[in-house]
C-alpha atoms as a PDB file:
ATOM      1  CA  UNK A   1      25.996  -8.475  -8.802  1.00  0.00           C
ATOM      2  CA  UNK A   2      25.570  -5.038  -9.745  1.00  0.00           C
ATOM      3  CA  UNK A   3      24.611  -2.411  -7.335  1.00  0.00           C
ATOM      4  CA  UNK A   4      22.842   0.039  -9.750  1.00  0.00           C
ATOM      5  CA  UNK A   5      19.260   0.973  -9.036  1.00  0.00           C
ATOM      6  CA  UNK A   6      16.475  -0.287 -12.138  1.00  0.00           C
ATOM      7  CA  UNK A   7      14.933   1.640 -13.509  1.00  0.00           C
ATOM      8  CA  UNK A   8      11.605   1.406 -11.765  1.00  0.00           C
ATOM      9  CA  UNK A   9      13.432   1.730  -8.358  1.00  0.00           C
ATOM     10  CA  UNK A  10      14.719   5.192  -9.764  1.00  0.00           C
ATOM     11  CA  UNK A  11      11.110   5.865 -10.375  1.00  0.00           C
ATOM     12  CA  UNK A  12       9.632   4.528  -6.959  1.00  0.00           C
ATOM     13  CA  UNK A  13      12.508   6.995  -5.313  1.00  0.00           C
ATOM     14  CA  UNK A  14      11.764   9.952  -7.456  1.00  0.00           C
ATOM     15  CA  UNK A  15       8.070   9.301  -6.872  1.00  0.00           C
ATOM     16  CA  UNK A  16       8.851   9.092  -2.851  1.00  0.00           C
ATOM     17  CA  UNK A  17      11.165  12.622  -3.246  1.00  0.00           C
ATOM     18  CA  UNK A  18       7.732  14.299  -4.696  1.00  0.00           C
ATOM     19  CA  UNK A  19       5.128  12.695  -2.349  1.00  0.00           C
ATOM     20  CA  UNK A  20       7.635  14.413   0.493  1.00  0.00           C
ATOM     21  CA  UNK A  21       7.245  17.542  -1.127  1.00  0.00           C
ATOM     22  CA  UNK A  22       3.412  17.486  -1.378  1.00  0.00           C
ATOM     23  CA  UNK A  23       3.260  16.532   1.936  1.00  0.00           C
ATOM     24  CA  UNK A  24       5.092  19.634   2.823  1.00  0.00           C
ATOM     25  CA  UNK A  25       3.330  21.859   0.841  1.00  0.00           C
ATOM     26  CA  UNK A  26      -0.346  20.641   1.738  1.00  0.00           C
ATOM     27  CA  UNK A  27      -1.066  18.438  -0.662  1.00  0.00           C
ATOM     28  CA  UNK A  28      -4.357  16.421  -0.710  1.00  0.00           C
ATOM     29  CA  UNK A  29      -3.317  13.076   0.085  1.00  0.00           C
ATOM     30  CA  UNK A  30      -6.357  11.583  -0.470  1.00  0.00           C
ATOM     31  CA  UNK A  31      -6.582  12.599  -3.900  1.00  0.00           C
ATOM     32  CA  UNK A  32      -3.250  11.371  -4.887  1.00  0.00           C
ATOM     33  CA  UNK A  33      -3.763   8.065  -3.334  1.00  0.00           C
ATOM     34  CA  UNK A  34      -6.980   7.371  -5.340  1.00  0.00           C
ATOM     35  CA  UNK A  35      -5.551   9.288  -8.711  1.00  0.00           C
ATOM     36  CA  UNK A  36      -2.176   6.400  -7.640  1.00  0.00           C
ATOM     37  CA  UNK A  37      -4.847   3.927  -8.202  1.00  0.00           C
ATOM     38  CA  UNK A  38      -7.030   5.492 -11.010  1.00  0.00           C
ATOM     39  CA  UNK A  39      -3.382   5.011 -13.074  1.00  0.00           C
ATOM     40  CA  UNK A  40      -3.548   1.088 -12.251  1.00  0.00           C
ATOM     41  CA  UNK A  41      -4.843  -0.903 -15.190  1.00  0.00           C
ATOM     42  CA  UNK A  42      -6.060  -4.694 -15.033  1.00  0.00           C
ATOM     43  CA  UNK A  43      -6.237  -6.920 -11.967  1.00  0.00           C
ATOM     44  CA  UNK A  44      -3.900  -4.305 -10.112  1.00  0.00           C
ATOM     45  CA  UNK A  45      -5.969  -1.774 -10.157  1.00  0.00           C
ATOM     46  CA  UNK A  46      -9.006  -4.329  -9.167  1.00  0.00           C
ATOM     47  CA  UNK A  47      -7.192  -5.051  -5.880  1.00  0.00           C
ATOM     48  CA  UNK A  48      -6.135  -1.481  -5.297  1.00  0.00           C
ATOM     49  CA  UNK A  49      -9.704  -0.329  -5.303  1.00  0.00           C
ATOM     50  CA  UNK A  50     -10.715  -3.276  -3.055  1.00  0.00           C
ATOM     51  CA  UNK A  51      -7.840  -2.857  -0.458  1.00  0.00           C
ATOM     52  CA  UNK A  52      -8.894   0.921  -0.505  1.00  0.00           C
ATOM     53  CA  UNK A  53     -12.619   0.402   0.156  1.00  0.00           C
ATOM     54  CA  UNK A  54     -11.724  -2.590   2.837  1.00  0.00           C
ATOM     55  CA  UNK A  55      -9.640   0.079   4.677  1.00  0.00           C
ATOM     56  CA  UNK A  56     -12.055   2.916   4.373  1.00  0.00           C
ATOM     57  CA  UNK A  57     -14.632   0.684   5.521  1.00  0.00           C
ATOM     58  CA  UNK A  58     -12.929  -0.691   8.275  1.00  0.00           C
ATOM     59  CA  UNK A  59     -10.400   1.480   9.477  1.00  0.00           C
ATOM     60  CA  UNK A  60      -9.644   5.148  10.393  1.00  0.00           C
ATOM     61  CA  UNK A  61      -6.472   5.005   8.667  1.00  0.00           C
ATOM     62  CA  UNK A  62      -5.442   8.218   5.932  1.00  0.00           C
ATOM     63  CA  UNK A  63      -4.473   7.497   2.434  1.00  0.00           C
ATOM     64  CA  UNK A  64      -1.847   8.769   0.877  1.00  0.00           C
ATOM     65  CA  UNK A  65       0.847   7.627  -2.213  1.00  0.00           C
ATOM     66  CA  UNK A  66       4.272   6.145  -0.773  1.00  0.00           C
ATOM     67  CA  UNK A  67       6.980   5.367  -3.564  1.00  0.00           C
ATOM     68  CA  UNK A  68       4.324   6.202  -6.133  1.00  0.00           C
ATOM     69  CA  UNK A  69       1.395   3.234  -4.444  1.00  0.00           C
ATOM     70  CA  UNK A  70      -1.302   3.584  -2.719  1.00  0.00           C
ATOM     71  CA  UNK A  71      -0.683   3.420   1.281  1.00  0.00           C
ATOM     72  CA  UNK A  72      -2.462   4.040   4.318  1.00  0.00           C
ATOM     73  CA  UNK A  73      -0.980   5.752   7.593  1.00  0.00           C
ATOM     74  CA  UNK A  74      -2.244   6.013  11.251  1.00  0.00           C
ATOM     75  CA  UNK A  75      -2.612   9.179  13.322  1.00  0.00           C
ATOM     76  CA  UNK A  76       1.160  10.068  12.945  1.00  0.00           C
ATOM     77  CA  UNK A  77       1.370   9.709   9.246  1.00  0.00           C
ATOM     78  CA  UNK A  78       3.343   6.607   9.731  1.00  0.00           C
ATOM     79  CA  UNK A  79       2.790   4.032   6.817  1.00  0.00           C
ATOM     80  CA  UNK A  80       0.872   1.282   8.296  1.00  0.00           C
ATOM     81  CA  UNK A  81      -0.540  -0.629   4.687  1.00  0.00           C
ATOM     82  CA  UNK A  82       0.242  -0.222   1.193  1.00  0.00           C
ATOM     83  CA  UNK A  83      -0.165  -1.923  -2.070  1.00  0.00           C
ATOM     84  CA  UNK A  84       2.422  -2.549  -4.963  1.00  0.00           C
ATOM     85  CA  UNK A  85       0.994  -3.372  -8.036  1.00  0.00           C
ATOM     86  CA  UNK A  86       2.322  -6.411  -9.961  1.00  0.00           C
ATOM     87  CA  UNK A  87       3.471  -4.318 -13.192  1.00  0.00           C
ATOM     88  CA  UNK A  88       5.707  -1.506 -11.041  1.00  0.00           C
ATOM     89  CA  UNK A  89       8.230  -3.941 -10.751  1.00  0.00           C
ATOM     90  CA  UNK A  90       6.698  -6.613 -13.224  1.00  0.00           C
ATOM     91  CA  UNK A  91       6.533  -9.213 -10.768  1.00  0.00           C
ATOM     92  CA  UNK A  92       4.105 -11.687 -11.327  1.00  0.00           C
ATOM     93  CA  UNK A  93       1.658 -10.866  -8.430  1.00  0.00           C
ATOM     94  CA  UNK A  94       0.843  -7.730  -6.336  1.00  0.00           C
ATOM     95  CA  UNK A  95       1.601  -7.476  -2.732  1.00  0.00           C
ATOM     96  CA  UNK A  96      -0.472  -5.631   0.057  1.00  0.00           C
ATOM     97  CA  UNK A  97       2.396  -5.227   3.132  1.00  0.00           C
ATOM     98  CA  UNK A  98       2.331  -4.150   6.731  1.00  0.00           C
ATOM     99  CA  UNK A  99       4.980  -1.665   7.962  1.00  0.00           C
ATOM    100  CA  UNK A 100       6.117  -1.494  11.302  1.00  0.00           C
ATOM    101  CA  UNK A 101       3.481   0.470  12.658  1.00  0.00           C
ATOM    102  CA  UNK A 102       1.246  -2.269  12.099  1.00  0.00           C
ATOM    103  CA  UNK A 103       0.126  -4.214  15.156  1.00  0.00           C
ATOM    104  CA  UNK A 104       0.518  -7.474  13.652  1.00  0.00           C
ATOM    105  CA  UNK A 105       3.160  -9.100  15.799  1.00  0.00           C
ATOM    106  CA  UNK A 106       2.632 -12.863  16.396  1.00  0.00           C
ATOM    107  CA  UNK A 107       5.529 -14.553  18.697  1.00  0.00           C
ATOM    108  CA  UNK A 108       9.036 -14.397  17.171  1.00  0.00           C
ATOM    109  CA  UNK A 109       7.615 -14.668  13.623  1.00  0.00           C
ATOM    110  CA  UNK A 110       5.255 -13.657  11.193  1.00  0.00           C
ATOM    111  CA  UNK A 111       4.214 -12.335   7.825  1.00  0.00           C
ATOM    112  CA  UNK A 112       4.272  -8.789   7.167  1.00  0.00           C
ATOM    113  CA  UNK A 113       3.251  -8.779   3.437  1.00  0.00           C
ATOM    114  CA  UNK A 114       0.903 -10.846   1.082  1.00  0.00           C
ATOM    115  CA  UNK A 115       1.063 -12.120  -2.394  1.00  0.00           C
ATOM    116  CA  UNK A 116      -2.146 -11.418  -3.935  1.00  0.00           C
ATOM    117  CA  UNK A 117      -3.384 -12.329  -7.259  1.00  0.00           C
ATOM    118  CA  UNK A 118      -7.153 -11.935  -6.592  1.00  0.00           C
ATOM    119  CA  UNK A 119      -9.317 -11.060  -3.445  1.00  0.00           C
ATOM    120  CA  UNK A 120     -12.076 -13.250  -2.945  1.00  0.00           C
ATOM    121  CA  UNK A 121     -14.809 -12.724  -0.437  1.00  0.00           C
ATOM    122  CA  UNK A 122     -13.098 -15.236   2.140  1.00  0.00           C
ATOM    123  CA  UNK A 123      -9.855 -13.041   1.042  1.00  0.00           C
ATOM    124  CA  UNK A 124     -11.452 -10.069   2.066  1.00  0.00           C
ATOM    125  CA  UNK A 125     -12.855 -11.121   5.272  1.00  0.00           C
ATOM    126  CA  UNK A 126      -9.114 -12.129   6.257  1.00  0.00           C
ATOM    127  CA  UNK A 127      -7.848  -9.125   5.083  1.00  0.00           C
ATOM    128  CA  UNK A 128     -10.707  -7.175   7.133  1.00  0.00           C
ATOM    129  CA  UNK A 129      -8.755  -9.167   9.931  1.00  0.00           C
ATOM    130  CA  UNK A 130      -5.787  -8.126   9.573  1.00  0.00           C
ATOM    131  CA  UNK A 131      -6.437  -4.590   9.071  1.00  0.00           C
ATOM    132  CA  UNK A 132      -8.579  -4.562  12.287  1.00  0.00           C
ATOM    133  CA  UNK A 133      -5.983  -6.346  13.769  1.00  0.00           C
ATOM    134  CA  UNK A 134      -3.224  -3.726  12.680  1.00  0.00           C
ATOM    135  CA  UNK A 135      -4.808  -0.853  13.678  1.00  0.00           C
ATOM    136  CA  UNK A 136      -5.910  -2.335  17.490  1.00  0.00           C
END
């Protein structure tokens, strides 16, 4: 098993390095999370713009970028949901996770991210839910 770092985990750490730096220097962090998604091309960049309207419209969460994706952090800047497109780490579907700041906790056991290959309406309402739910 090798224990070198692909190439688009290089990228995802180099991209995280930066974002620091912004952060630090006063960067909008708005505008880099929508110019993160603006990059997206295809059915990624469909879901980014609907998981960024969903948690505009439903939460008081800030945007930002985090390892180069679109993410959205509470009132301490703590990463609370983000997005990874599909073709960052050509995987086959994108995933919208929940970091720990997430109030999402369910008995001894539950998900914290989502495979996603389209958002329907029904997918949307349930993702409303869960947003709601994380930021409660």
């Amino acid at each position: 098993m090798s224990t070198a770092f692909s190439k688009e985990e290089k990228a995802a750490m180099r991209a995280a390095a930066a974002e620091a730096k912004a952060a630090q220097e006063g960067a909008d962090l708005e505008a880099a999370c929508l110019a993160a998604i603006a990059e997206l091309t295809g059915t990624d960049k469909e879901l980014a713009e609907t998981l960024h309207q969903l948690v505009k419209g439903h939460t008081i969460l800030g945007s930002k970028t985090w390892y180069g994706m679109p993410a959205y952090t509470n009132a301490d800047g703590k990463v609370v949901v983000f997005f990874q497109s599909a073709a960052k780490f050509k995987g086959r579907y994108a995933t919208i996770g929940f970091q720990q700041d997430a109030n999402l906790d369910e008995g001894n056991f539950w998900p914290s991210s989502y495979a996603v290959t389209r958002l329907t309406a029904a997918d949307q309402k349930r993702l409303v839910a869960l947003l709601e739910r994380a930021v409660s």
